[in-house]
Protein backbone atom coordinates (compact mmCIF):
# COMPACT_ATOMS: atom_id res chain seq x y z
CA UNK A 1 -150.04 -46.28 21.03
CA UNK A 2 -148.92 -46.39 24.71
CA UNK A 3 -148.66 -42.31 24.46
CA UNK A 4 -152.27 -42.43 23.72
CA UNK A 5 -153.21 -45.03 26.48
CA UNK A 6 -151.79 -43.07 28.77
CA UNK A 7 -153.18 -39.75 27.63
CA UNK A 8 -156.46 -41.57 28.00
CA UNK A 9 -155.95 -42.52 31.57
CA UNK A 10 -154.45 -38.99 33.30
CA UNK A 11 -157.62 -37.56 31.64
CA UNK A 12 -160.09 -40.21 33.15
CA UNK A 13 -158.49 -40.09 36.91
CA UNK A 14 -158.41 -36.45 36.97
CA UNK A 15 -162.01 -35.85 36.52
CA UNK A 16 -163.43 -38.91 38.06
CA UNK A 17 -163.26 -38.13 41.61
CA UNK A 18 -165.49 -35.20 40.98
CA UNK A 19 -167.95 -37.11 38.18
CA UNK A 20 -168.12 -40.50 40.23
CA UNK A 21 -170.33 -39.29 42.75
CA UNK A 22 -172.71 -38.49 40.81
CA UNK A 23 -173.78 -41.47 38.89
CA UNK A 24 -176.57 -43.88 39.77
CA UNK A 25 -175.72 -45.60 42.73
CA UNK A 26 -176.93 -48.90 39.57
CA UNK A 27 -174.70 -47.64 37.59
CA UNK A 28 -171.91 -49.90 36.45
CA UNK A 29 -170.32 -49.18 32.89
CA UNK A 30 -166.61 -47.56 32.95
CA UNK A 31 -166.87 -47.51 36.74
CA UNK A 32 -163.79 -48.94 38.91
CA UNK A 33 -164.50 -52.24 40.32
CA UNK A 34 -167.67 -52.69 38.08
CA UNK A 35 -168.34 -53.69 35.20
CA UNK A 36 -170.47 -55.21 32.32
CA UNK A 37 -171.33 -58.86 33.63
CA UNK A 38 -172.43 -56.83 36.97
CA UNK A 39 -174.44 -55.12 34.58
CA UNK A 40 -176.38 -57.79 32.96
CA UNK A 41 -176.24 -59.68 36.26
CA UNK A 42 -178.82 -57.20 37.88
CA UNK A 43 -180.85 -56.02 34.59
CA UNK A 44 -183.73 -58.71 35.10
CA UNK A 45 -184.15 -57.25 38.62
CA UNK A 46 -183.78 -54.12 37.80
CA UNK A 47 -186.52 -54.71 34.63
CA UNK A 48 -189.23 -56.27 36.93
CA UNK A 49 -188.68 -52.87 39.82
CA UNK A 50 -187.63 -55.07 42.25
CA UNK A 51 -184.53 -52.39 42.30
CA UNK A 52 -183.85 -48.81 40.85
């Protein structure tokens, strides 16, 4: 199980510096230092266009 976990996170740090950049800048899932509550913290402003 740790084999795997680790597998799993030499795979996601090679690629990411390349990938990261271009996401939405609104983006937050699987992003470092964001996250889901950031998420569904700015959805209702992001629903009524006050962002995005």
């Amino acid at each position: 199980m740790a084999i795997d976990r680790s597998n799993q996170q030499a795979r996601l740090h090679l690629p990411q510096p390349l990938i990261d950049p271009t996401f939405s800048g609104f983006s937050s899932g699987l992003r470092p230092g964001r996250g889901t509550h950031d998420a569904v913290r700015t959805a209702p402003q992001y629903a009524q266009g006050v962002i995005g």
